[in-house]
Protein backbone atom coordinates (compact mmCIF):
# COMPACT_ATOMS: atom_id res chain seq x y z
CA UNK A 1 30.49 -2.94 46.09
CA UNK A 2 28.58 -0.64 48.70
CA UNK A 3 25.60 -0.36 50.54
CA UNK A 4 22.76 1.93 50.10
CA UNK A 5 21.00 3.67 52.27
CA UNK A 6 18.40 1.05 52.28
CA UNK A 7 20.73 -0.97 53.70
CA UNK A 8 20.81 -3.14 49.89
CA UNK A 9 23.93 -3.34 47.98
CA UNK A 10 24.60 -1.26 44.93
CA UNK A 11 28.05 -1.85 42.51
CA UNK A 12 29.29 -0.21 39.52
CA UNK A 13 32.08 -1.92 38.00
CA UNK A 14 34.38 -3.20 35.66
CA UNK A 15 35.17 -7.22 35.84
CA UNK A 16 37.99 -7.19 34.16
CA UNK A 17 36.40 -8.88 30.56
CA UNK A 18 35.22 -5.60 29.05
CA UNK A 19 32.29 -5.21 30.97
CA UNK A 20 30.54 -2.59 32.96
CA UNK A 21 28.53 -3.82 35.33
CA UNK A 22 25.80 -1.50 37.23
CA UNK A 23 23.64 -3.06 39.78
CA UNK A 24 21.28 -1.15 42.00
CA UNK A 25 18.77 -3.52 43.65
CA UNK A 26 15.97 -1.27 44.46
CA UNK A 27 15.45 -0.96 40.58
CA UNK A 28 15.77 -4.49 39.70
CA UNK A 29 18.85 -6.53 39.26
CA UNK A 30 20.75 -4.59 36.44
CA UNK A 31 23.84 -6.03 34.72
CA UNK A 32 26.08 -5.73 32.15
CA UNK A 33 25.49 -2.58 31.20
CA UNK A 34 28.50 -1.75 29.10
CA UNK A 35 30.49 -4.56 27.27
CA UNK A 36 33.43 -4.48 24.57
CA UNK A 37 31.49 -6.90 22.54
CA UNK A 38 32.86 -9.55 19.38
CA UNK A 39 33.65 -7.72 16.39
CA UNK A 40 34.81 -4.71 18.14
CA UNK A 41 31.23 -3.76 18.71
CA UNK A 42 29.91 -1.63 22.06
CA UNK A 43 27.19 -3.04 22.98
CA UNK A 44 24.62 -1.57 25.54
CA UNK A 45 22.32 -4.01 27.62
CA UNK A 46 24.34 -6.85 26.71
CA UNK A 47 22.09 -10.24 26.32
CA UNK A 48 19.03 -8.08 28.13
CA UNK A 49 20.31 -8.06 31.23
CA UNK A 50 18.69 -4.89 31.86
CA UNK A 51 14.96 -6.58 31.00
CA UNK A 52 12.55 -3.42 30.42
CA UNK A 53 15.50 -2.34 27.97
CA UNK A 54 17.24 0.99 27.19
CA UNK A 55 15.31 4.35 28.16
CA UNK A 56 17.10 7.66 26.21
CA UNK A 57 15.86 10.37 28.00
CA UNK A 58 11.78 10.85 28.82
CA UNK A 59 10.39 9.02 26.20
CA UNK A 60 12.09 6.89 23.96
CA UNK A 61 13.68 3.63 24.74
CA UNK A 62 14.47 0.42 23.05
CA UNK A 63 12.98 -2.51 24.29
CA UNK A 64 14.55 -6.17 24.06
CA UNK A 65 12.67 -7.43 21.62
CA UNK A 66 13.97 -4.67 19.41
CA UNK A 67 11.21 -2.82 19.53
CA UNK A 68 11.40 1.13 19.92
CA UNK A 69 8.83 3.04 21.55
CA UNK A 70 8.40 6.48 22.03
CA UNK A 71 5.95 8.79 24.02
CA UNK A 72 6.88 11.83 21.83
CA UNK A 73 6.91 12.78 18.16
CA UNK A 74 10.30 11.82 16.58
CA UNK A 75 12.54 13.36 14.00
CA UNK A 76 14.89 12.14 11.50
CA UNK A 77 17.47 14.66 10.48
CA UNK A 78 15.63 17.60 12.30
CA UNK A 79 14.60 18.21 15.84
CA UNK A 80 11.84 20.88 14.39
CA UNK A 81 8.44 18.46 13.46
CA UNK A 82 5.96 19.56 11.84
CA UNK A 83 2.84 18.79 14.06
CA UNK A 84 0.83 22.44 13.64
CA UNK A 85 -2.08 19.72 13.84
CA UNK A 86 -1.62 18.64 16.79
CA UNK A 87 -1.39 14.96 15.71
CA UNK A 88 -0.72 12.31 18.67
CA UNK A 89 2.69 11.19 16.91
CA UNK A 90 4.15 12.58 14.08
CA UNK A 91 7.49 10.91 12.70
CA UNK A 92 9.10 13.02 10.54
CA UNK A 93 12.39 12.33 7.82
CA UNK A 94 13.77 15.41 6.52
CA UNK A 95 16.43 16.14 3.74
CA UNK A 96 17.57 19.39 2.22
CA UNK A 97 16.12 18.74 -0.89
CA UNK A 98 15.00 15.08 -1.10
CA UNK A 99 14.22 12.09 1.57
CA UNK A 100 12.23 8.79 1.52
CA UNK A 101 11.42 6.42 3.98
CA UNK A 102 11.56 2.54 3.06
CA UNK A 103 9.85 -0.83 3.73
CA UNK A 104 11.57 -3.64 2.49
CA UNK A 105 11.68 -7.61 2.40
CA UNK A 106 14.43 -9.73 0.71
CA UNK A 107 12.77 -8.85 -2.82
CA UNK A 108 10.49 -5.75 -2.36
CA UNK A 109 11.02 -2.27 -1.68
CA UNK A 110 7.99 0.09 -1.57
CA UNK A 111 8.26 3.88 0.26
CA UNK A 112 7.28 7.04 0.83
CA UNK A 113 9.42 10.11 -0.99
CA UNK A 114 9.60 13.60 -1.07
CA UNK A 115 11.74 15.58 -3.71
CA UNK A 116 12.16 19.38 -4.73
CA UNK A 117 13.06 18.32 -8.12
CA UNK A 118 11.24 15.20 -9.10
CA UNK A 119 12.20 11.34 -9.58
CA UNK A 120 11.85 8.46 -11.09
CA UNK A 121 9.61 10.31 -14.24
CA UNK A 122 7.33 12.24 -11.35
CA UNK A 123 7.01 16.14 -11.17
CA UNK A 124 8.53 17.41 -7.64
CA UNK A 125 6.62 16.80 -4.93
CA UNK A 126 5.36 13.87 -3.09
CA UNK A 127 5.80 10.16 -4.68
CA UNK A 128 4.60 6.49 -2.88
CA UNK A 129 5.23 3.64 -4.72
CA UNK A 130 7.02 0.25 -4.87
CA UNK A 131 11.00 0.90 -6.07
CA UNK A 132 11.05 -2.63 -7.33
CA UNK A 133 9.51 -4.19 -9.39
CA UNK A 134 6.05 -4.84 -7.66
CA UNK A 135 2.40 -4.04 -8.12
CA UNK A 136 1.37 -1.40 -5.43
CA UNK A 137 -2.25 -1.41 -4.38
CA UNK A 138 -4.26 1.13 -1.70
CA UNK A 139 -5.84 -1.20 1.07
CA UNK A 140 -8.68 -0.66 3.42
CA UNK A 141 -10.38 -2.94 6.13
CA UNK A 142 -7.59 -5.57 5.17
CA UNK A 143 -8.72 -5.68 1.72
CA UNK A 144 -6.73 -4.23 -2.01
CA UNK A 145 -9.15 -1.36 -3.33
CA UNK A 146 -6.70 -0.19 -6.13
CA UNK A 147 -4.13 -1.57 -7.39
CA UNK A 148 -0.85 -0.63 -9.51
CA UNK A 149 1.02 -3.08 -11.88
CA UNK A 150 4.30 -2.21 -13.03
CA UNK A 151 3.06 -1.99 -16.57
CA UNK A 152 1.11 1.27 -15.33
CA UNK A 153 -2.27 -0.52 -15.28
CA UNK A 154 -4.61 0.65 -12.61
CA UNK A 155 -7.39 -1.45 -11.52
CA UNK A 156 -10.24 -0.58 -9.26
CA UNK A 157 -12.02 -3.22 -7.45
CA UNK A 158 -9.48 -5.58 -9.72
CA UNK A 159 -5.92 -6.72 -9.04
CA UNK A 160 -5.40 -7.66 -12.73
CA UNK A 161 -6.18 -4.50 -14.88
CA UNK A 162 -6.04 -5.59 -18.39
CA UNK A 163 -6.06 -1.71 -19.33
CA UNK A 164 -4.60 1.47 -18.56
CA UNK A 165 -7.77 1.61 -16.54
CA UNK A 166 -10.04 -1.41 -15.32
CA UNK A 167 -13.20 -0.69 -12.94
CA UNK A 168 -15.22 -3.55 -11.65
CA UNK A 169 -18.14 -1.68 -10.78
CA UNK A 170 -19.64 1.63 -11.36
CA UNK A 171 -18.40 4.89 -12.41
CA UNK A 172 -20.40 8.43 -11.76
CA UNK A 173 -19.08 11.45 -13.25
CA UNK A 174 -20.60 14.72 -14.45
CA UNK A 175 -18.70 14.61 -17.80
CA UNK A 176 -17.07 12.21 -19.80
CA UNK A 177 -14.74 12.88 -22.91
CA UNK A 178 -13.56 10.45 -25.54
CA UNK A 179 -10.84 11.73 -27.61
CA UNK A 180 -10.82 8.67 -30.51
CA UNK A 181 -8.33 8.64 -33.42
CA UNK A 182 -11.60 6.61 -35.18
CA UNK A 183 -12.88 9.25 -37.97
CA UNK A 184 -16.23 10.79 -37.40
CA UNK A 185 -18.65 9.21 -39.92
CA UNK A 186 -19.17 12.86 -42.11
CA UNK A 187 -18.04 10.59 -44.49
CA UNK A 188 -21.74 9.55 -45.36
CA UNK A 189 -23.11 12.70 -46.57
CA UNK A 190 -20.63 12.39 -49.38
CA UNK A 191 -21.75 12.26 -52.89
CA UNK A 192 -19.92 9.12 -53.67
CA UNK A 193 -20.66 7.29 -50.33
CA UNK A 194 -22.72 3.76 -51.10
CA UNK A 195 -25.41 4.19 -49.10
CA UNK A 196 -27.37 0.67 -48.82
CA UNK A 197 -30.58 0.75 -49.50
CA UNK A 198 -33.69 -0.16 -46.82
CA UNK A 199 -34.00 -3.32 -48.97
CA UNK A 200 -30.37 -4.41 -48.34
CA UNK A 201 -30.68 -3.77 -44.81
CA UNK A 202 -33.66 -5.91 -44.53
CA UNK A 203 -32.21 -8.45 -45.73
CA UNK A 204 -29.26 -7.99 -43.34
CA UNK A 205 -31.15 -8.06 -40.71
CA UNK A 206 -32.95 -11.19 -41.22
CA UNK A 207 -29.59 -13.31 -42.18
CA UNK A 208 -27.67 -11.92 -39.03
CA UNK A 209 -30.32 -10.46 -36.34
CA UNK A 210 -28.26 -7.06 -36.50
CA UNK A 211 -27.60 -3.83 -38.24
CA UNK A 212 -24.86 -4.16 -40.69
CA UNK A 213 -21.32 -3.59 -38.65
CA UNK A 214 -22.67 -3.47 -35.51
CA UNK A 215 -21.23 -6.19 -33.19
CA UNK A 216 -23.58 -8.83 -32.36
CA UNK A 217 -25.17 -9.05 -28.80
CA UNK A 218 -22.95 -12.28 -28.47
CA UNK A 219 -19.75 -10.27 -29.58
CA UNK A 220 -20.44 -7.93 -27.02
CA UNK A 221 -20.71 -10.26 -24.47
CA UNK A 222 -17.74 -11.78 -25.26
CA UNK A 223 -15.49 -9.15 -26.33
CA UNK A 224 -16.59 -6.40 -24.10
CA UNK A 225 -17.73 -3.15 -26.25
CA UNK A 226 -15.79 -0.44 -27.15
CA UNK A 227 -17.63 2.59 -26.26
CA UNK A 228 -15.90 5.39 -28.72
CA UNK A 229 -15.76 3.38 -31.47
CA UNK A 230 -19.51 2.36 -30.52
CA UNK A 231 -20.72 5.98 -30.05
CA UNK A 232 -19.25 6.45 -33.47
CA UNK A 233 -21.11 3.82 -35.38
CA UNK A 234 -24.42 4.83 -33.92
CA UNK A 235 -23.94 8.55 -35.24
CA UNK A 236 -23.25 6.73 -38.76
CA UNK A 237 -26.48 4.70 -38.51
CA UNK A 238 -28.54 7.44 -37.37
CA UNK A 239 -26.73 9.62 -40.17
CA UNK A 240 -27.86 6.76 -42.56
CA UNK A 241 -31.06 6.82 -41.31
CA UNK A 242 -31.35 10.30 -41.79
CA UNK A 243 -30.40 10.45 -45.42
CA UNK A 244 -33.08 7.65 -46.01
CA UNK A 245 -35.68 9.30 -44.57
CA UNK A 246 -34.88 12.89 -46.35
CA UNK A 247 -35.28 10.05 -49.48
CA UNK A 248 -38.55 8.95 -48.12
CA UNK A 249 -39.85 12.47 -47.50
CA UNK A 250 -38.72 14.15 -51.42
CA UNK A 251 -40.93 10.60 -52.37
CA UNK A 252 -43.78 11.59 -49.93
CA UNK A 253 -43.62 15.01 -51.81
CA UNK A 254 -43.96 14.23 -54.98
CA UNK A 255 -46.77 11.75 -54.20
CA UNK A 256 -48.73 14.50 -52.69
CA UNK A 257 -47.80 17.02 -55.39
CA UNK A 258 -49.54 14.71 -57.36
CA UNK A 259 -52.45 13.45 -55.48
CA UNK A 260 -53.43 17.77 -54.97
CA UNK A 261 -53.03 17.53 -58.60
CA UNK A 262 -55.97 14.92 -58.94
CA UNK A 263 -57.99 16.29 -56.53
CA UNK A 264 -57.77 19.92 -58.97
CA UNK A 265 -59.08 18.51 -61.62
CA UNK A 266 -61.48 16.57 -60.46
């Protein structure tokens, strides 16, 4: 024990139980500092006695809630970060080849990774993603935009993609491309192909309310439409159509062939 020049007592010391005790109290009341803890563990700060925590240095300390807090960036396995930015904080976990950085409950794991040779099926470079086996969605304003499932479904604006792809909303883009393994209809301009005539259609059309293999409106509805095959179908009806009316015009020929006929030798 001593006395400051304040005329306040100061101690360092040991009490004889494993601990170091520093007390100094201009700064506050101090305490165990040091302590030969159970299980053979040194423990710093013992039970909080020290109650704004541990400070390392300028900027980083460890509060005793557990919580660490630092006023500068931080590295993991370098004390060079990356910050040509000029970010606020940058934390930054670097391997020589690979690293990751985890978040984790009792039953999921989901990270960030970085690796000069690929993982997990990816090409090198950077991977995020759930390591379990967990949907991962992209969230903004508290709220899933896209989400993941571990099937490799991807839904936007839907947590339950029933497809490799499911968008509940709209989609702009400047070019779409359908690669189909459904055959394009050439087929019908083939010698043998039975071609049904206008009056078959007609009657088609007033049993079922539709063209002949094209999905009723309530099919559609219910069923959803698929658009390749759809775009297909149409190119065979129009390629139908188009024989028919080649049909129609040789008939309007001949009509007129003979009508010019009449009218020479009248």
């Amino acid at each position: 024990m001593a006395v400051s020049a304040y005329g306040q007592a100061y101690e360092f010391r040991y009490n004889g139980a494993a601990d170091v005790i520093f007390s100094y109290p201009p700064r506050g009341s101090g305490g165990r500092a040091f302590v030969h803890d159970a299980g053979n563990v040194l423990t710093i700060n013992y039970e909080g006695d020290f109650t704004n925590g541990v400070k390392i240095g300028n900027s980083f300390w460890v509060a005793n809630n557990g919580t660490l807090n630092t006023l500068s960036d931080a590295g993991i396995g370098t004390s060079i970060i990356e910050n040509s930015e000029g970010w606020n904080r940058v934390l930054q976990v670097k391997g020589n080849t690979d690293a990751k950085t985890i978040v984790s409950t009792n039953a999921i794991q989901s990270g960030l990774w970085s690796h000069e040779l690929g993982y997990y099926g990816a090409l090198a470079g950077g991977m995020v993603g759930t390591r379990s086996n967990h949907p991962f969605s992209i969230i903004t304003n508290q709220t899933a935009k896209v989400t993941i499932l571990p099937n490799g479904n991807l839904g936007i604006g839907t947590s339950n993609p029933q497809a490799k792809l499911s968008v509940d909303g709209n989609i702009l883009a400047k070019e779409i491309k359908i690669k189909t393994d459904v055959s394009v209809p050439d087929y019908v301009f083939e010698s043998d192909y039975d071609l049904k005539s206008l009056a078959e259609i007609e009657s088609y059309i007033k049993a079922n309310k539709h063209l002949p293999e094209v999905p009723s409106a309530k099919q559609i509805q219910a069923d959803g439409m698929d658009v390749a095959a759809m775009n297909l179908l149409l190119l065979k009806k129009v390629e139908e159509m188009t024989l028919h009316l080649i049909e129609k015009d040789k008939i309007i020929n001949r009509i007129m062939e003979r009508l010019e006929k009449l009218e020479s030798t009248k």
